[in-house]
PDB file of N, CA and C in Angstrom:
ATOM      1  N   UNK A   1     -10.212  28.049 -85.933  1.00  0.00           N
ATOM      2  CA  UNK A   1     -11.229  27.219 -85.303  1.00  0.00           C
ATOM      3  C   UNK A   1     -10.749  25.767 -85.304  1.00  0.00           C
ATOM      4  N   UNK A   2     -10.744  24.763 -84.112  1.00  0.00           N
ATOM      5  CA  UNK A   2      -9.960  23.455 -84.060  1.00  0.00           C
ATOM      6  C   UNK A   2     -11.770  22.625 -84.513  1.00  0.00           C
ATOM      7  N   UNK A   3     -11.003  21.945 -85.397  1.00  0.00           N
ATOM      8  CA  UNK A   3     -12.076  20.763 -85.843  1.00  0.00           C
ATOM      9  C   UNK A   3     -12.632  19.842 -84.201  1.00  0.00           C
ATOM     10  N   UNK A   4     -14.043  19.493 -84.494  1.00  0.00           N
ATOM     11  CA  UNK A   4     -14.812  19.244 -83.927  1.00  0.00           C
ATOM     12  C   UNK A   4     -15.043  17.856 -83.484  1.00  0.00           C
ATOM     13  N   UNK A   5     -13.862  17.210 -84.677  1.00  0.00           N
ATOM     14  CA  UNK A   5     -13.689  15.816 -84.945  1.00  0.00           C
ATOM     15  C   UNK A   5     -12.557  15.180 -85.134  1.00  0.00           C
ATOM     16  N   UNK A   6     -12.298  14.000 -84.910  1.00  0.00           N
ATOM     17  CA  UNK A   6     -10.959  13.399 -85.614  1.00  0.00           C
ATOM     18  C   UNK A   6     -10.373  12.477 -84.701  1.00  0.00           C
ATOM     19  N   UNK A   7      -9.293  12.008 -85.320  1.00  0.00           N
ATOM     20  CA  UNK A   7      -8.376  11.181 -85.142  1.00  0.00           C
ATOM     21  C   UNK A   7      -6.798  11.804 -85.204  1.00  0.00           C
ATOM     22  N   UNK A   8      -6.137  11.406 -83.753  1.00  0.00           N
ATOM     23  CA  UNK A   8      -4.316  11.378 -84.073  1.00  0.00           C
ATOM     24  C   UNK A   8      -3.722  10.863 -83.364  1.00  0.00           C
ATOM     25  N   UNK A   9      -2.293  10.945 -83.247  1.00  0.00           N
ATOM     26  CA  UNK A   9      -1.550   9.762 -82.603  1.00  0.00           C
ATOM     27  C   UNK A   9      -1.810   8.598 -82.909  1.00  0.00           C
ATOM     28  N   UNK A  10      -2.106   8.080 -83.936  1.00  0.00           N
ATOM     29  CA  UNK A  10      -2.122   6.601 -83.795  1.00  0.00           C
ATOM     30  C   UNK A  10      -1.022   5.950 -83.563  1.00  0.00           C
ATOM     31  N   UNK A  11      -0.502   5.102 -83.088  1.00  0.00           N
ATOM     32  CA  UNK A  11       0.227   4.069 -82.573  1.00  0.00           C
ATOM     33  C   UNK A  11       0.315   2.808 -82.180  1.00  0.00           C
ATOM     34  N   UNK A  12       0.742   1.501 -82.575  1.00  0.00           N
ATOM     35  CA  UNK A  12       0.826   0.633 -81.593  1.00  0.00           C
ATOM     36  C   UNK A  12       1.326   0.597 -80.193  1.00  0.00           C
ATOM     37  N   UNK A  13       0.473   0.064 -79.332  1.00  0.00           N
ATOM     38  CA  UNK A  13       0.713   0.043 -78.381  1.00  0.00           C
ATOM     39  C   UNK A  13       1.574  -0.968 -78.008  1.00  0.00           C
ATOM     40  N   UNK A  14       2.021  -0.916 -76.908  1.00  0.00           N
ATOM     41  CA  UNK A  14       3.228  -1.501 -76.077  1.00  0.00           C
ATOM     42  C   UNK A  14       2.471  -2.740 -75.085  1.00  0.00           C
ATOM     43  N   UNK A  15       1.282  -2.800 -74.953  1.00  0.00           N
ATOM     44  CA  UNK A  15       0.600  -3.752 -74.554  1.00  0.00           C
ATOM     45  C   UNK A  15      -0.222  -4.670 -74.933  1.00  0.00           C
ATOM     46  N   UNK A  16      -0.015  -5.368 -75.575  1.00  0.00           N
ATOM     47  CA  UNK A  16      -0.335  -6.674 -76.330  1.00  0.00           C
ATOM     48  C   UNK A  16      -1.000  -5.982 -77.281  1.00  0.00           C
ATOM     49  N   UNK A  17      -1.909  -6.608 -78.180  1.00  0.00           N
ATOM     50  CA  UNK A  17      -2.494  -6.537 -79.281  1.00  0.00           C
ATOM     51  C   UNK A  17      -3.611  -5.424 -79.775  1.00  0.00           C
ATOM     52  N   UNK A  18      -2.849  -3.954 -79.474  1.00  0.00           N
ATOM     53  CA  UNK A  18      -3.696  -2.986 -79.144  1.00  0.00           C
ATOM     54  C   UNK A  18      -3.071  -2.058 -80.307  1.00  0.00           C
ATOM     55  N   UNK A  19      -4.155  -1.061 -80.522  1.00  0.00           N
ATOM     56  CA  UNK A  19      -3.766   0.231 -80.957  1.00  0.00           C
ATOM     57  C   UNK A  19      -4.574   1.648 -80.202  1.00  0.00           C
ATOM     58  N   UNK A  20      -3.331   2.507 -80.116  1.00  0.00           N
ATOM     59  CA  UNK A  20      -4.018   3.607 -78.947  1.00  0.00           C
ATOM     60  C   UNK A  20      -3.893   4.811 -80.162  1.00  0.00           C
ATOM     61  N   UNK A  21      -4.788   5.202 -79.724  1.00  0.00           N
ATOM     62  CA  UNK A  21      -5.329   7.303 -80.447  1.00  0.00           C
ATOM     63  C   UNK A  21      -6.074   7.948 -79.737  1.00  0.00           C
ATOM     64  N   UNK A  22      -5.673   9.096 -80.054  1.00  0.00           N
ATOM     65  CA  UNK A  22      -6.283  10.604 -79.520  1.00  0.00           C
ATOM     66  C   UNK A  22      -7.399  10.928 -80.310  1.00  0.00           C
ATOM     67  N   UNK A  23      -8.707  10.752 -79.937  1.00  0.00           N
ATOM     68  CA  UNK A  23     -10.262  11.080 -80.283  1.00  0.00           C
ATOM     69  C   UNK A  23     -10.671  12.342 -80.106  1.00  0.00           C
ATOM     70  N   UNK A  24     -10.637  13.256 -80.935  1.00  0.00           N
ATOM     71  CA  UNK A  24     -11.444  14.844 -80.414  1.00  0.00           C
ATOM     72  C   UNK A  24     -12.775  14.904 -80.678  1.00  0.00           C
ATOM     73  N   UNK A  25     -13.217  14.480 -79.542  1.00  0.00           N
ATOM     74  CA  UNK A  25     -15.136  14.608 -79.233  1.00  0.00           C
ATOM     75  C   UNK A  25     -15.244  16.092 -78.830  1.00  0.00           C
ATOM     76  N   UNK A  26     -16.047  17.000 -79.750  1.00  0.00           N
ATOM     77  CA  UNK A  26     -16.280  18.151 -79.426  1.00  0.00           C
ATOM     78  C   UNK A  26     -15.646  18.947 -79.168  1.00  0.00           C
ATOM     79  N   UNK A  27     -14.854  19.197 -77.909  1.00  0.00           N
ATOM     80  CA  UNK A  27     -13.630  20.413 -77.274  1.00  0.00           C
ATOM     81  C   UNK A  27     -12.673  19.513 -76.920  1.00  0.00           C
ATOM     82  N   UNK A  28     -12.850  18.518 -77.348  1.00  0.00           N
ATOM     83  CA  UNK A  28     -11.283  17.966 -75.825  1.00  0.00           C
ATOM     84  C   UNK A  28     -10.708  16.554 -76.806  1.00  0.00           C
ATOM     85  N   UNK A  29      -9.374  16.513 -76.530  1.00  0.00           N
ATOM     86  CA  UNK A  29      -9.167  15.000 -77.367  1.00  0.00           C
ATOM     87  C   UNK A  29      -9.230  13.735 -76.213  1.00  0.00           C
ATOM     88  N   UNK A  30      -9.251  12.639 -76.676  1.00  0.00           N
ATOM     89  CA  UNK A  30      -9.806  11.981 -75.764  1.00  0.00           C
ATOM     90  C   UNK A  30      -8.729  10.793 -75.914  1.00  0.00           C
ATOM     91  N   UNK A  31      -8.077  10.405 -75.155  1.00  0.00           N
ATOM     92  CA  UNK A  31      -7.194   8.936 -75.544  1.00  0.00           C
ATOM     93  C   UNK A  31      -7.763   7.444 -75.726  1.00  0.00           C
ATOM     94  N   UNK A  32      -7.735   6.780 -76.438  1.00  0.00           N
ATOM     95  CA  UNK A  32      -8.703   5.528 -77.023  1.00  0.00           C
ATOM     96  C   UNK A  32      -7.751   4.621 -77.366  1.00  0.00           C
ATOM     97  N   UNK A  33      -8.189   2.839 -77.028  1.00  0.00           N
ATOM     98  CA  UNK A  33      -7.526   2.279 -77.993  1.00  0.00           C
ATOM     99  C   UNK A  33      -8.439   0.971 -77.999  1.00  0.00           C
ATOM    100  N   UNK A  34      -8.230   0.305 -78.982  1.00  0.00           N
ATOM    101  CA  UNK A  34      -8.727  -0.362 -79.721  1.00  0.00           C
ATOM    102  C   UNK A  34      -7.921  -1.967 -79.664  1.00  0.00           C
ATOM    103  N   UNK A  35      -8.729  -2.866 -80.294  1.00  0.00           N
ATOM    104  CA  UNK A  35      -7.683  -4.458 -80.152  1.00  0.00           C
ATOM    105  C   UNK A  35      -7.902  -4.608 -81.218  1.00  0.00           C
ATOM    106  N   UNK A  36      -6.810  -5.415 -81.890  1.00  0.00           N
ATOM    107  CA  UNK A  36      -6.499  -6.053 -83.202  1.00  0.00           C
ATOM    108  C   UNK A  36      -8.334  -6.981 -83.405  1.00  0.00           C
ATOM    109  N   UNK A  37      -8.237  -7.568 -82.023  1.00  0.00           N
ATOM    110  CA  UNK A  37      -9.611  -8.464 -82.791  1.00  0.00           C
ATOM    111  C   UNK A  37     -10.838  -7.751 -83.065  1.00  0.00           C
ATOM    112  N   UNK A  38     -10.603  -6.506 -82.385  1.00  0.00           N
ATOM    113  CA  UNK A  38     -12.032  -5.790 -82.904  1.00  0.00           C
ATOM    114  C   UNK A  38     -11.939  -5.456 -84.326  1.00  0.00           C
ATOM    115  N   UNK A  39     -10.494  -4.838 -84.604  1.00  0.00           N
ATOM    116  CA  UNK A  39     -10.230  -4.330 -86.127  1.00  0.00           C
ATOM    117  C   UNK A  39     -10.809  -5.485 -86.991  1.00  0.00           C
ATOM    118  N   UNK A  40     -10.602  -6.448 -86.708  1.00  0.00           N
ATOM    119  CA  UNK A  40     -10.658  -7.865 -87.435  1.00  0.00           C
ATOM    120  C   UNK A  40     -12.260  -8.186 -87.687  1.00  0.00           C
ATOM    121  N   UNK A  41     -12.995  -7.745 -86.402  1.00  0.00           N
ATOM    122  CA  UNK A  41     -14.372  -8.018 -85.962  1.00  0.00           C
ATOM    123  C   UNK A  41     -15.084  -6.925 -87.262  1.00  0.00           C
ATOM    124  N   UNK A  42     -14.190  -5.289 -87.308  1.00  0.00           N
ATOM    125  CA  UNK A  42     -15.002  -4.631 -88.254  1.00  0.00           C
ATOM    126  C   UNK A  42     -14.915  -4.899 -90.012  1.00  0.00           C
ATOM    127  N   UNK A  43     -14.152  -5.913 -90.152  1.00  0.00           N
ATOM    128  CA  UNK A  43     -14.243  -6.503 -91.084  1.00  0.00           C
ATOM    129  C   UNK A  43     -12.535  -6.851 -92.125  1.00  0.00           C
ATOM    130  N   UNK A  44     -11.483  -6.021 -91.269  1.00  0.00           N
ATOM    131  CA  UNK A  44     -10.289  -6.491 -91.588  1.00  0.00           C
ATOM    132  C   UNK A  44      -9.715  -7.715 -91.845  1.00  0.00           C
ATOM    133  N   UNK A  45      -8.768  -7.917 -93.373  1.00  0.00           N
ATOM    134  CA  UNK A  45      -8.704  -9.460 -93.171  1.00  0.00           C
ATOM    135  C   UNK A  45      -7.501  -9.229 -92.306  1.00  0.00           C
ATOM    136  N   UNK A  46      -7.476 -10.427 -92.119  1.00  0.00           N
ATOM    137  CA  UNK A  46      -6.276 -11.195 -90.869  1.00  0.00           C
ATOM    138  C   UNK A  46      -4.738 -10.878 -91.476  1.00  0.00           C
ATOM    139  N   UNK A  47      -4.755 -10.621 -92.810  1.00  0.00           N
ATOM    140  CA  UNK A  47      -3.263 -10.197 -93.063  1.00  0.00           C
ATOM    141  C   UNK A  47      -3.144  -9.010 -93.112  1.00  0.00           C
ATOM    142  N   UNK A  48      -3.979  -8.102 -93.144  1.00  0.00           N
ATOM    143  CA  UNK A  48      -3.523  -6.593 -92.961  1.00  0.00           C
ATOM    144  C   UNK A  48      -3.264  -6.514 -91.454  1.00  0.00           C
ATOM    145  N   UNK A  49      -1.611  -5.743 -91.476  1.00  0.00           N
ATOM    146  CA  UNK A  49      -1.691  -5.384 -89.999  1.00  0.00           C
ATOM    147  C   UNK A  49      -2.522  -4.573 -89.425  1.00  0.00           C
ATOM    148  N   UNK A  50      -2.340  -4.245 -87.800  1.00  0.00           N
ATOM    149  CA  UNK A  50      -3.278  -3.428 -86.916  1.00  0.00           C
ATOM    150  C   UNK A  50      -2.630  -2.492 -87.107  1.00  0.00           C
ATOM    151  N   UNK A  51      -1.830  -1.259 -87.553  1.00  0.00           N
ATOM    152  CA  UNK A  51      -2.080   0.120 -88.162  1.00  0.00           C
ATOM    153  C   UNK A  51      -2.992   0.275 -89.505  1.00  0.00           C
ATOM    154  N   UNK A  52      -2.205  -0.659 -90.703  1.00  0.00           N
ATOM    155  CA  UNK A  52      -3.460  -0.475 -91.631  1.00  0.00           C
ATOM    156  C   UNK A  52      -4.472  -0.942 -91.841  1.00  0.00           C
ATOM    157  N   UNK A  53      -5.300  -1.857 -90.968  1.00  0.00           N
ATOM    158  CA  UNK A  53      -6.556  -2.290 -90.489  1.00  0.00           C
ATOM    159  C   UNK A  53      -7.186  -0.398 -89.970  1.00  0.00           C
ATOM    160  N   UNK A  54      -6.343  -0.234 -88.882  1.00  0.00           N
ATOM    161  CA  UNK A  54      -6.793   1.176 -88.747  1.00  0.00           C
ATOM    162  C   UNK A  54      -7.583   1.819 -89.195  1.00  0.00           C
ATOM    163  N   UNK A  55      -6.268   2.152 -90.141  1.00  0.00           N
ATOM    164  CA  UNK A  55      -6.410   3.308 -91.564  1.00  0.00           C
ATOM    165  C   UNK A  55      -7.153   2.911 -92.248  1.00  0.00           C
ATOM    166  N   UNK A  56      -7.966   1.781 -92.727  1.00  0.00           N
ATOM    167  CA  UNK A  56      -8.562   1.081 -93.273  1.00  0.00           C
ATOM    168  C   UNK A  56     -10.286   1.706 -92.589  1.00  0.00           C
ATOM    169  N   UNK A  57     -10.413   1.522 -91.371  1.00  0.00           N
ATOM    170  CA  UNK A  57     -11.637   1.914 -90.904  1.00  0.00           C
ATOM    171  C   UNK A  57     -11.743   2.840 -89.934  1.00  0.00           C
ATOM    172  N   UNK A  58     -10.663   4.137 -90.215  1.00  0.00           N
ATOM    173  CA  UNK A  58     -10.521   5.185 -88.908  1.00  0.00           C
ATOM    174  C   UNK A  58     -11.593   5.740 -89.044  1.00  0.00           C
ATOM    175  N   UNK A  59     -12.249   6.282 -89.905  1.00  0.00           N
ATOM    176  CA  UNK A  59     -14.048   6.868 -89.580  1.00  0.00           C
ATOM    177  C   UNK A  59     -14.623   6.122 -88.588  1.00  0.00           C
ATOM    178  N   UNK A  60     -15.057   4.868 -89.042  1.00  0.00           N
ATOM    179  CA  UNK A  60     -15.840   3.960 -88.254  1.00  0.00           C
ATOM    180  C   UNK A  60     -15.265   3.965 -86.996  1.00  0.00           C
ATOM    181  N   UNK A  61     -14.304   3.805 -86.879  1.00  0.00           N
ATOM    182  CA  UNK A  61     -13.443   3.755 -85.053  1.00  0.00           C
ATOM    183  C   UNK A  61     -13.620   4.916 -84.711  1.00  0.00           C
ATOM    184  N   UNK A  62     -13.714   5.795 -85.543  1.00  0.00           N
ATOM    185  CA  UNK A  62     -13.963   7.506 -84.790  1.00  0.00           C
ATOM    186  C   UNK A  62     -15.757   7.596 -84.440  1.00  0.00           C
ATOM    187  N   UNK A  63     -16.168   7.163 -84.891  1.00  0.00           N
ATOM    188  CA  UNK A  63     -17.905   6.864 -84.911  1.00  0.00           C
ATOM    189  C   UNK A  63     -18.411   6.259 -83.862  1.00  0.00           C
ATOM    190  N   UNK A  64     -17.593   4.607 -83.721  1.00  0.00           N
ATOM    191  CA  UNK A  64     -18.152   4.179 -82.313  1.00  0.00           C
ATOM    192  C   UNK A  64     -16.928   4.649 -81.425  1.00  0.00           C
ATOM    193  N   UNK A  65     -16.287   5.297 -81.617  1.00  0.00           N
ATOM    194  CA  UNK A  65     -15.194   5.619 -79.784  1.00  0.00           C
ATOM    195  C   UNK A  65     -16.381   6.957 -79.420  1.00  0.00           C
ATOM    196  N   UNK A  66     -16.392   7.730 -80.313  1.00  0.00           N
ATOM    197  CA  UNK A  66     -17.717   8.865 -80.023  1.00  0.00           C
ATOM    198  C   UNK A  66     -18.385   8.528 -79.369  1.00  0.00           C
ATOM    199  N   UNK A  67     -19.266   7.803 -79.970  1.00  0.00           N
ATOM    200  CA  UNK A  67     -20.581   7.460 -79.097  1.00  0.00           C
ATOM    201  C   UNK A  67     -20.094   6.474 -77.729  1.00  0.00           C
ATOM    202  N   UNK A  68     -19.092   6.042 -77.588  1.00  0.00           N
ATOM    203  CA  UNK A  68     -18.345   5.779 -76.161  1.00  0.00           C
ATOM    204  C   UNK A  68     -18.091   7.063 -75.481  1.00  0.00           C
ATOM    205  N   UNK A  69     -17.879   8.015 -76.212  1.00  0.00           N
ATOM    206  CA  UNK A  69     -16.965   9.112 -75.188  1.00  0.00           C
ATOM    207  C   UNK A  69     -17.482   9.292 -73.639  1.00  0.00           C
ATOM    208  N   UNK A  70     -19.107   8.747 -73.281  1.00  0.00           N
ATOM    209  CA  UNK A  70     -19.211   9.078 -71.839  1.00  0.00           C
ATOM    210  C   UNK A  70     -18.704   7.939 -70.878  1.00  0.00           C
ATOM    211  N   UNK A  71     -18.133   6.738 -72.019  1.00  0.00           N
ATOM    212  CA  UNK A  71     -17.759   5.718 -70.817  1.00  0.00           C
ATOM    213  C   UNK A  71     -16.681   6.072 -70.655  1.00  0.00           C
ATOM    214  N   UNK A  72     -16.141   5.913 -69.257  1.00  0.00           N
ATOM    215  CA  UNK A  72     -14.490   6.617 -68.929  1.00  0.00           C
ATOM    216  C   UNK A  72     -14.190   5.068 -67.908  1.00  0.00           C
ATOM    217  N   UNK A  73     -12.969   5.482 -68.178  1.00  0.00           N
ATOM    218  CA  UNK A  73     -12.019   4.445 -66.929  1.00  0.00           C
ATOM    219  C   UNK A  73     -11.250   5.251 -66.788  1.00  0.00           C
ATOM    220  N   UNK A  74     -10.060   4.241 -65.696  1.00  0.00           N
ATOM    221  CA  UNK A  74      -9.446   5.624 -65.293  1.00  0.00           C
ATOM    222  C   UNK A  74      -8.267   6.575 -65.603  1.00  0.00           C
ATOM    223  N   UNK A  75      -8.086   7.561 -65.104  1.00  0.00           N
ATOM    224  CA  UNK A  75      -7.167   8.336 -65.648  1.00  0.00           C
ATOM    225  C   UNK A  75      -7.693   8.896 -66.847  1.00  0.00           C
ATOM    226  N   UNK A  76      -9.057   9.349 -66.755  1.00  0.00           N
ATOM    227  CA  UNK A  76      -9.491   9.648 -67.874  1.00  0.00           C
ATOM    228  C   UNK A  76      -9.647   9.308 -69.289  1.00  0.00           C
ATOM    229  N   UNK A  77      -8.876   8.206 -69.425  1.00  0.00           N
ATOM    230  CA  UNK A  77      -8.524   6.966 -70.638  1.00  0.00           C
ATOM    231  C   UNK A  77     -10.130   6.578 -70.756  1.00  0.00           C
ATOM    232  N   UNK A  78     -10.316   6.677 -72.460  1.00  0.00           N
ATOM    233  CA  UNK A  78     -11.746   6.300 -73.179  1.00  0.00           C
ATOM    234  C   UNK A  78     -12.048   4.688 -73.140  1.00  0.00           C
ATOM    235  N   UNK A  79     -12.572   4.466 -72.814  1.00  0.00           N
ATOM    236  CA  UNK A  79     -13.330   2.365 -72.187  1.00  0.00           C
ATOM    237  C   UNK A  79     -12.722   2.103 -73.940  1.00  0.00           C
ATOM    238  N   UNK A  80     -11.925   0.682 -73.408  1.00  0.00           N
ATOM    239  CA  UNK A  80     -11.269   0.107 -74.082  1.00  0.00           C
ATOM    240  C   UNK A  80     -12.071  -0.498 -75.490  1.00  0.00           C
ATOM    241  N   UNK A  81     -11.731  -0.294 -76.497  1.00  0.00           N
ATOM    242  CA  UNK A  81     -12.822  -0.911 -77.570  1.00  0.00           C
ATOM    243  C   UNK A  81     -12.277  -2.130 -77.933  1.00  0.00           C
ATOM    244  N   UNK A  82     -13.278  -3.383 -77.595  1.00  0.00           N
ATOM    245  CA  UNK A  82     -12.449  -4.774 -78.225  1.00  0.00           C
ATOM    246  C   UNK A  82     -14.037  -5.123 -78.502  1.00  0.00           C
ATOM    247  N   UNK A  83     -13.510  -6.643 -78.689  1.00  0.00           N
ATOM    248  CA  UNK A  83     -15.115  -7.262 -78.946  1.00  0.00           C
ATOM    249  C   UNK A  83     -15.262  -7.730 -77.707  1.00  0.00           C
ATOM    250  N   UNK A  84     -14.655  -7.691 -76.182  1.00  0.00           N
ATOM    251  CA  UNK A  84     -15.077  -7.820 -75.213  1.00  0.00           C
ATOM    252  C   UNK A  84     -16.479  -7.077 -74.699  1.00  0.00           C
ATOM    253  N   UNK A  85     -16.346  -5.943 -75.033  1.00  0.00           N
ATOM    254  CA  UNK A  85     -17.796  -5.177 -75.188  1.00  0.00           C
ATOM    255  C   UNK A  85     -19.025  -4.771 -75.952  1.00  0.00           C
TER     256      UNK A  85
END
């Protein structure tokens, strides 16, 4: 039975100040990524990098990308999480 939940792939991304992962909402994984200033916004200090800022709050990033999962852009890519939104 494949878990119902989670987090993988994490990675820095190749486009500025981002980190991208694979979200499994229910049946399907979902691609997500996230900005350093949001990590920062959920309460990371400024010297932990953006992988272990992450790792630091991957529940919580798995919690609100969830409750994102119906916003889509395109290519099926999960709406970008920063503090822009």
């Amino acid at each position: 039975m494949e878990q119902e939940h989670g987090v993988r792939n994490v990675n820095k991304s190749a486009f500025g100040d981002f980190i991208d992962f694979d979200l499994r909402v229910v049946d399907s994984w979902r691609q997500c990524r996230i900005s350093g200033t949001a990590l920062v916004m959920l309460g990371s200090p400024a010297k932990v990098s953006g992988l272990k800022a992450f790792e630091l709050y991957e529940a919580r990033i798995g919690q609100i990308a969830a409750s994102l999962s119906t916003t889509r852009a395109g290519g099926g890519r999960l709406a970008i999480i920063s503090s822009d939104i």
